[in-house]
Protein backbone atom coordinates (compact mmCIF):
# COMPACT_ATOMS: atom_id res chain seq x y z
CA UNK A 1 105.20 94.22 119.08
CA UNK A 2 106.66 95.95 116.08
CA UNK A 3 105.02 96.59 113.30
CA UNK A 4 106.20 96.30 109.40
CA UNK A 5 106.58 99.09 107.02
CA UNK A 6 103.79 97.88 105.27
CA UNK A 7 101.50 98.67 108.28
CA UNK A 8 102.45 102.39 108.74
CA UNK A 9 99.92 103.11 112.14
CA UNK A 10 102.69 102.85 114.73
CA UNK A 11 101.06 104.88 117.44
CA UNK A 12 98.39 103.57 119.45
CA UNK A 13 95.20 105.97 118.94
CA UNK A 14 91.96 105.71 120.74
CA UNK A 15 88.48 107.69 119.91
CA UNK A 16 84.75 107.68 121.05
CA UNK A 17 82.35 107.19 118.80
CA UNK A 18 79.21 109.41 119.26
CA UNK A 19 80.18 109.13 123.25
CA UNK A 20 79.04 105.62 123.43
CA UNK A 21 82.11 103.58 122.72
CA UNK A 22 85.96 104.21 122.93
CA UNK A 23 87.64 102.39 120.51
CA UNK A 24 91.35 101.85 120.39
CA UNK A 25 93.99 101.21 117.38
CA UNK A 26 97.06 99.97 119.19
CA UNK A 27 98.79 96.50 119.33
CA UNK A 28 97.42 94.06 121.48
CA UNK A 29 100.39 93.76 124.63
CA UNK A 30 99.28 97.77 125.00
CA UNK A 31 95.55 96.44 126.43
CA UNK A 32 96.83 93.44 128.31
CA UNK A 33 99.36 95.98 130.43
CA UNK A 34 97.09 98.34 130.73
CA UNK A 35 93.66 96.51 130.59
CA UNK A 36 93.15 96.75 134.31
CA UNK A 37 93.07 100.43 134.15
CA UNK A 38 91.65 101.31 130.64
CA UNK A 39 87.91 100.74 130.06
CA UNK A 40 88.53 100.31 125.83
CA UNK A 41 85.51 98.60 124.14
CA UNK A 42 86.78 97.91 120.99
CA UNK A 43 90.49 97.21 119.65
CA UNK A 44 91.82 97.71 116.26
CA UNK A 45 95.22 95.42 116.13
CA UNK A 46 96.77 92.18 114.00
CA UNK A 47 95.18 89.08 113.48
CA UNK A 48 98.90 88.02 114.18
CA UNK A 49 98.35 89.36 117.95
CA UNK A 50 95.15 87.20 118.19
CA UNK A 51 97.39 84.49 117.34
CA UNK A 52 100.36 85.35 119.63
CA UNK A 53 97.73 85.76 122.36
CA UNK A 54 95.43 82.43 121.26
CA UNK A 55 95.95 81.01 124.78
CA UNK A 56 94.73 84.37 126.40
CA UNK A 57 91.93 85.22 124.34
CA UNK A 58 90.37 81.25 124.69
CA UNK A 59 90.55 81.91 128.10
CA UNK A 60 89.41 84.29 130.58
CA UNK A 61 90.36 87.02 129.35
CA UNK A 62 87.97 89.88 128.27
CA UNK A 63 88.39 89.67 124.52
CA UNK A 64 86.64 88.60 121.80
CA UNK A 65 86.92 88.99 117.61
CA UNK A 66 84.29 91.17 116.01
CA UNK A 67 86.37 91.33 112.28
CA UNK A 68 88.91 88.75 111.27
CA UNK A 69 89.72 90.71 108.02
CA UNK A 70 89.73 94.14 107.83
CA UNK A 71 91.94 94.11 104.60
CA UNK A 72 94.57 96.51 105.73
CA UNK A 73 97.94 96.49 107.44
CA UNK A 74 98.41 93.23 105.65
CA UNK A 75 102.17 91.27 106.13
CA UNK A 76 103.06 87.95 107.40
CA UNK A 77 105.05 86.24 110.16
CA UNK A 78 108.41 84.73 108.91
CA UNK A 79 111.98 83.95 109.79
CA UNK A 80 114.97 86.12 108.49
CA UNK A 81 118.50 85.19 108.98
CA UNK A 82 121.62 87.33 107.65
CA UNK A 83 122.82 86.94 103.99
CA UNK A 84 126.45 86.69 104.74
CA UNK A 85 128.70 84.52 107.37
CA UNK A 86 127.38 80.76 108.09
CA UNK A 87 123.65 81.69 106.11
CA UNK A 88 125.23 82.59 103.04
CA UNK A 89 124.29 79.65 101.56
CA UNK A 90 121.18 78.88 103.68
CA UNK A 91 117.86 79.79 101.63
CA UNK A 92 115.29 77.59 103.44
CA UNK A 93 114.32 76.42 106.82
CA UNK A 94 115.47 72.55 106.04
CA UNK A 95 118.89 73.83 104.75
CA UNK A 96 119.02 75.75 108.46
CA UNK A 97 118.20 72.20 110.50
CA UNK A 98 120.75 71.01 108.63
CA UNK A 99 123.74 73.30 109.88
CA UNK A 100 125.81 71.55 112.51
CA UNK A 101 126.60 74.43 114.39
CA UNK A 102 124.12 74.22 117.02
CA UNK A 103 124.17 72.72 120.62
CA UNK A 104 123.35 72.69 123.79
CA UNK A 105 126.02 75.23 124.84
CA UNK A 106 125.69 77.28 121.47
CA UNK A 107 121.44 77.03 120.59
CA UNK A 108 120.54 79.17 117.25
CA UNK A 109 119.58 82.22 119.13
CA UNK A 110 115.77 83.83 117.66
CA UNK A 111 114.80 87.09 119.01
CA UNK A 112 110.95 87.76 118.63
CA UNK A 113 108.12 89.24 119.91
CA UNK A 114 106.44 86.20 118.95
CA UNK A 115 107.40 83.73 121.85
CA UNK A 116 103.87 81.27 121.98
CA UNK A 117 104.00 81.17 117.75
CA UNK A 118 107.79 80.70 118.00
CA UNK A 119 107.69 77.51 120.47
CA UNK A 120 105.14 76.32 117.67
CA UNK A 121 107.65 76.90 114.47
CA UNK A 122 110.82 75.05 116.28
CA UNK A 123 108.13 72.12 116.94
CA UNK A 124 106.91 72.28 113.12
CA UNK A 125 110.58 73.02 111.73
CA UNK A 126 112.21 70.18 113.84
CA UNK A 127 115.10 73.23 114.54
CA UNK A 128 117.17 71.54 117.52
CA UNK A 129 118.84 73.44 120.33
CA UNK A 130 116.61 76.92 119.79
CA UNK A 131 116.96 79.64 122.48
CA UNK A 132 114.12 81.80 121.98
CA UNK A 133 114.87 85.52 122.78
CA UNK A 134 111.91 87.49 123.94
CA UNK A 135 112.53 91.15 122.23
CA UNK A 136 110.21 94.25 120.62
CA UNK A 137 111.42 97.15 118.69
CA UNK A 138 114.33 97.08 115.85
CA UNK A 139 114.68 93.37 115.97
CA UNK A 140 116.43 93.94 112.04
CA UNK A 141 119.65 94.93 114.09
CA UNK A 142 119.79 91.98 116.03
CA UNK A 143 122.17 89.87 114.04
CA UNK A 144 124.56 92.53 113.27
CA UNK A 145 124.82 93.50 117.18
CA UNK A 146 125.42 89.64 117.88
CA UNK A 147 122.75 89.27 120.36
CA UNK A 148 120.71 86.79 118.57
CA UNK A 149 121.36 84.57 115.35
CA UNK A 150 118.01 85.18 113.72
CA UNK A 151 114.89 86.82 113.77
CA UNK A 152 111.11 85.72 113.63
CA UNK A 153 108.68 88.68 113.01
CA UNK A 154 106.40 90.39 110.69
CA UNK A 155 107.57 91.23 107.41
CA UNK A 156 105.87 93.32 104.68
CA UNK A 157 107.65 94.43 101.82
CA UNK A 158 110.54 92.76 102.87
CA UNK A 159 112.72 95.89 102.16
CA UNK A 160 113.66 96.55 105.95
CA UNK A 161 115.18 93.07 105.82
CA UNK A 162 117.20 93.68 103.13
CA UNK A 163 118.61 97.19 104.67
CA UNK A 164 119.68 95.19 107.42
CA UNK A 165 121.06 92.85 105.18
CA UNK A 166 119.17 89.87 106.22
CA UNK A 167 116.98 87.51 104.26
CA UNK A 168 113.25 85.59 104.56
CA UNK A 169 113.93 81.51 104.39
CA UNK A 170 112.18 79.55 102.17
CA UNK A 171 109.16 77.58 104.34
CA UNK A 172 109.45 79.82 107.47
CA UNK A 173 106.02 81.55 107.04
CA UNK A 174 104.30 80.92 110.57
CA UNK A 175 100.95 82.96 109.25
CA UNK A 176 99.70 85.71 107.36
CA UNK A 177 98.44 88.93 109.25
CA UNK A 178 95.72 91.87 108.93
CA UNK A 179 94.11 94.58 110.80
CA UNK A 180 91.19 92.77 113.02
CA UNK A 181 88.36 93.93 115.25
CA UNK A 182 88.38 92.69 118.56
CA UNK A 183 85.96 93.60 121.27
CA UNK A 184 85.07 93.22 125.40
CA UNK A 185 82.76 90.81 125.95
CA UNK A 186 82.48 92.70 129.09
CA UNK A 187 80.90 95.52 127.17
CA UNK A 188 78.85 94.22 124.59
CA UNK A 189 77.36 91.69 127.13
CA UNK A 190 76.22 94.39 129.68
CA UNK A 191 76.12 97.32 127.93
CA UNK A 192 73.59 97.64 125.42
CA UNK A 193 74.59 100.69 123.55
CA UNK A 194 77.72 99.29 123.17
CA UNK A 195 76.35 96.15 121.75
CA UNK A 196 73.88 98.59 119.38
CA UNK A 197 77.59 100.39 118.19
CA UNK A 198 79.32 97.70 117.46
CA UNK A 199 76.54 96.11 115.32
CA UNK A 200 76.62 99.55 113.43
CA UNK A 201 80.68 99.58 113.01
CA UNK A 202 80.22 95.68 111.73
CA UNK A 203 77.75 96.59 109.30
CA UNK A 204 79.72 99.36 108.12
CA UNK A 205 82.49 97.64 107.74
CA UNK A 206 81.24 94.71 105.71
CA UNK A 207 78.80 96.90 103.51
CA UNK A 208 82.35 99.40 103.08
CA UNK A 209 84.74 96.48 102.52
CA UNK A 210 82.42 94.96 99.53
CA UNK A 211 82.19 98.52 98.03
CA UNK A 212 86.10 98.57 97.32
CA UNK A 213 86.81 98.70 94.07
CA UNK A 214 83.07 99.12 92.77
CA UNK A 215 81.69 101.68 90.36
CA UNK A 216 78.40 102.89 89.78
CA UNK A 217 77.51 103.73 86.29
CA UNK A 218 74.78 105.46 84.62
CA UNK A 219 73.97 106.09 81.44
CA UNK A 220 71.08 107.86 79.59
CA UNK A 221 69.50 105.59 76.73
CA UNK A 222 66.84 106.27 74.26
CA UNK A 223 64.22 103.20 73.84
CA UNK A 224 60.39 103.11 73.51
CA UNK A 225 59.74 101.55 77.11
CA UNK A 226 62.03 100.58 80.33
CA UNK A 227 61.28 97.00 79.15
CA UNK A 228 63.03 97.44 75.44
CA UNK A 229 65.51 99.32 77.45
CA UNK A 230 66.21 96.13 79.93
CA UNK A 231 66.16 93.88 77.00
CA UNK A 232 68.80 95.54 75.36
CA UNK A 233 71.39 95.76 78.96
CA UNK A 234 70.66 92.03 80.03
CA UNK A 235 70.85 90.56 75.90
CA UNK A 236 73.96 92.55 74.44
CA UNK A 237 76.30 93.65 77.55
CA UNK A 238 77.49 91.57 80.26
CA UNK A 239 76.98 94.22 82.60
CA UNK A 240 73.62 93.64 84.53
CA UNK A 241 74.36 95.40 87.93
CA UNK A 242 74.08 93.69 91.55
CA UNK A 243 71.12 91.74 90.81
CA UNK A 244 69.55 93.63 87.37
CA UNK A 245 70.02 96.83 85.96
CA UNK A 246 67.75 99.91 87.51
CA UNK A 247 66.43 101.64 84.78
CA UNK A 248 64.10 104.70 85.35
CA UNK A 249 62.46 107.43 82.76
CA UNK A 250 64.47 110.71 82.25
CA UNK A 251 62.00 113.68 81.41
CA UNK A 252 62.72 116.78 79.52
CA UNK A 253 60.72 120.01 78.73
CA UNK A 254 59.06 119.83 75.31
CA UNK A 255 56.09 121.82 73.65
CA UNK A 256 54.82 123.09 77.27
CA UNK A 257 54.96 119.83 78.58
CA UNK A 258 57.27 116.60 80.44
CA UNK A 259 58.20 113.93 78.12
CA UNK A 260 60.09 110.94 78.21
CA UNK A 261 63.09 110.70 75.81
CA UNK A 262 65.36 108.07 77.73
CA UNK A 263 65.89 106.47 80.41
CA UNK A 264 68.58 106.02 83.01
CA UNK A 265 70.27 102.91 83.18
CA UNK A 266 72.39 102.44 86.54
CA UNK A 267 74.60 99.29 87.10
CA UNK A 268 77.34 98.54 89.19
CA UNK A 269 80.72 97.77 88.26
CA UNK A 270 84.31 96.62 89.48
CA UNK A 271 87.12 98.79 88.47
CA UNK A 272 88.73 96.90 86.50
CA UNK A 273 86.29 96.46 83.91
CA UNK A 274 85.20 100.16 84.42
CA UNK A 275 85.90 101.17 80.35
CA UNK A 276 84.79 97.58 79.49
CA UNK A 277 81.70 98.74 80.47
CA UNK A 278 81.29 101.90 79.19
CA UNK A 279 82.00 100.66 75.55
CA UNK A 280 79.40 98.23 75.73
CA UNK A 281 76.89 100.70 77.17
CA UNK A 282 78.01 102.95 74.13
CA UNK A 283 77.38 99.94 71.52
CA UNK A 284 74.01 99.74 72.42
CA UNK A 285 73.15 103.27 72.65
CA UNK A 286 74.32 105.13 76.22
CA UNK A 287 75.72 108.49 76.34
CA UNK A 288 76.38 110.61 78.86
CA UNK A 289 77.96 108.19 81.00
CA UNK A 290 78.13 109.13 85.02
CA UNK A 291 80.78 107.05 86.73
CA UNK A 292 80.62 107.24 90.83
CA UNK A 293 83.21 104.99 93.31
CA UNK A 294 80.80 103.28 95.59
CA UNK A 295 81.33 103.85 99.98
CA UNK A 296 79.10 100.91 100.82
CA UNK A 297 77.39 98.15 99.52
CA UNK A 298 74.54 96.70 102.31
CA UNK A 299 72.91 93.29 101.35
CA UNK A 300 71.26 91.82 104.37
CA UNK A 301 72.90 91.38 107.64
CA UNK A 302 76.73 90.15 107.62
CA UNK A 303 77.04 86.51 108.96
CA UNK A 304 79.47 87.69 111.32
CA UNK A 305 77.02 89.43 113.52
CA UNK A 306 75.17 86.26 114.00
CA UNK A 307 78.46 85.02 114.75
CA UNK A 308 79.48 87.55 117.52
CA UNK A 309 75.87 86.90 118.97
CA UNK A 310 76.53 83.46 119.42
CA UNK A 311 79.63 83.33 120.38
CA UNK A 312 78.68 86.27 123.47
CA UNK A 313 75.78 83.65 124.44
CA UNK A 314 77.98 80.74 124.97
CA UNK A 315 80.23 82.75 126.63
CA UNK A 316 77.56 84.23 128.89
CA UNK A 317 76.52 80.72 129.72
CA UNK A 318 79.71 79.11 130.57
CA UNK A 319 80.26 82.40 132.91
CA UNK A 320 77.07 81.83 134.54
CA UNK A 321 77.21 77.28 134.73
């Protein structure tokens, strides 16, 4: 399955983490054909393989999805035809079901790497006499070598397509794709420190994933209590952290002895309104602001681990009924 540009990982890499689980970043064909031989725990791939393999993964295979959206590698599955020649003039799917050209004994010819989601867009489409063409690799050079009419695959920026001279149709998008987590059921149902790992990698995830693009800021504010202090952050700014402002006493050396002189205020704060911030802090008396990019954010345990459990338990009793 080839990947877009937009998704640069092209090799498939695999790692243990603290000796207790191997986890692998490849595309998803790479575990089926080698599955049998390869004891991998967790997968890193494309929510547009979980798709392509739907049928697979429902069934009795050893597979199941830990992370739907990982929030990288992101691109969608569309169809490109050439810009020159019979297309020229062809900028959707319904202006392609209109062209007479195709029959029985001349089908538009689609390579792909796609097959299962590409019997599903000719059904959708109502495209007539389709010959789907099972291919991976450079599937851009297609056209211009005359072995297939079209291509269906994943596109990013879309600039490959236009090197090759070919062009996305209006209303072809089968689905939008991301990295995903997927997992062996095998694994997390009779292993337990596998299990314990992956609940550590999910939580990591989540509480890294909702700390993108969040700042923590602190800034040092004279006031006669923490109380006139809070009154001030949560009445003049609109800047009141997760759930309040923390606000704790700063204490300097004076006459022999610790005093309190400010007070800390720490919020938290998305990047874009990063300076927003700051001048509002400033208006009501902060200096010497402290600005820090956030790694995680943990509230209390992501849904999707309930999720996973549940899903293992059914699956543990239909193996056993």
């Amino acid at each position: 399955m080839k990947k877009p540009a937009t998704a640069p990982i092209e090799k498939k890499s695999e790692s243990a983490i603290n000796g207790a689980l191997r986890l692998s970043f490849s595309p998803l064909y790479h575990h089926h054909a080698e599955g049998g031989q390869r004891r991998l725990h967790l997968l890193t791939c494309f929510s547009s393989a979980i798709a392509q393999f739907d049928v697979i993964i429902s069934g009795d295979e050893d597979l199941i999805v830990v992370h739907d959206a990982l929030q990288f590698g992101k691109c969608y599955l569309a169809l490109g035809v050439p810009s020159y020649g019979i297309f020229a003039n062809v900028s959707s799917v319904a202006e392609l079901v209109a062209l007479p050209q195709w029959s029985e004994l001349r089908p538009l010819r689609i390579s792909t790497g796609f097959t299962y989601l590409g019997r599903q867009f000719i059904e959708k489409s109502g495209l007539k006499h389709v010959q789907l063409l099972s291919a991976d690799g450079a599937l851009e050079a297609a056209p211009a070598m005359g072995i297939a009419d079209a291509i269906l695959d994943l596109i990013g920026s879309g600039t490959t397509l236009r090197e090759n001279n070919l062009k996305q149709l209006e209303g072809s998008v089968l689905l939008k794709s991301q990295g995903v987590l997927v997992a062996s059921k095998r694994a997390l149902l009779h292993r337990k420190t596998a299990l314990e790992k992956t609940h550590e990698i999910l939580e990591r995830l989540e509480a890294h994933l909702r700390a993108r693009g969040q700042f923590t800021v602190t800034a040092h504010m004279r006031g006669k209590s923490m109380e006139e202090v809070a009154n001030l952050i949560l009445n003049v700014t609109n800047f009141h952290g997760l759930q309040g402002p923390t606000i704790s006493p700063v204490f300097t050396w004076a006459n022999g002895a610790a005093v309190v002189d400010f007070y800390a205020v720490v919020i938290c704060v998305t990047k874009y309104l990063l300076y927003e911030a700051v001048k509002q802090l400033r208006q009501v008396g902060g200096s010497g602001v402290l600005v820090s990019p956030l790694t995680y954010i943990f509230y209390e345990e992501p849904p999707r681990w309930q999720q996973l459990l549940d899903k293992l338990k059914s699956r543990n009793k239909t193996a056993h009924s």
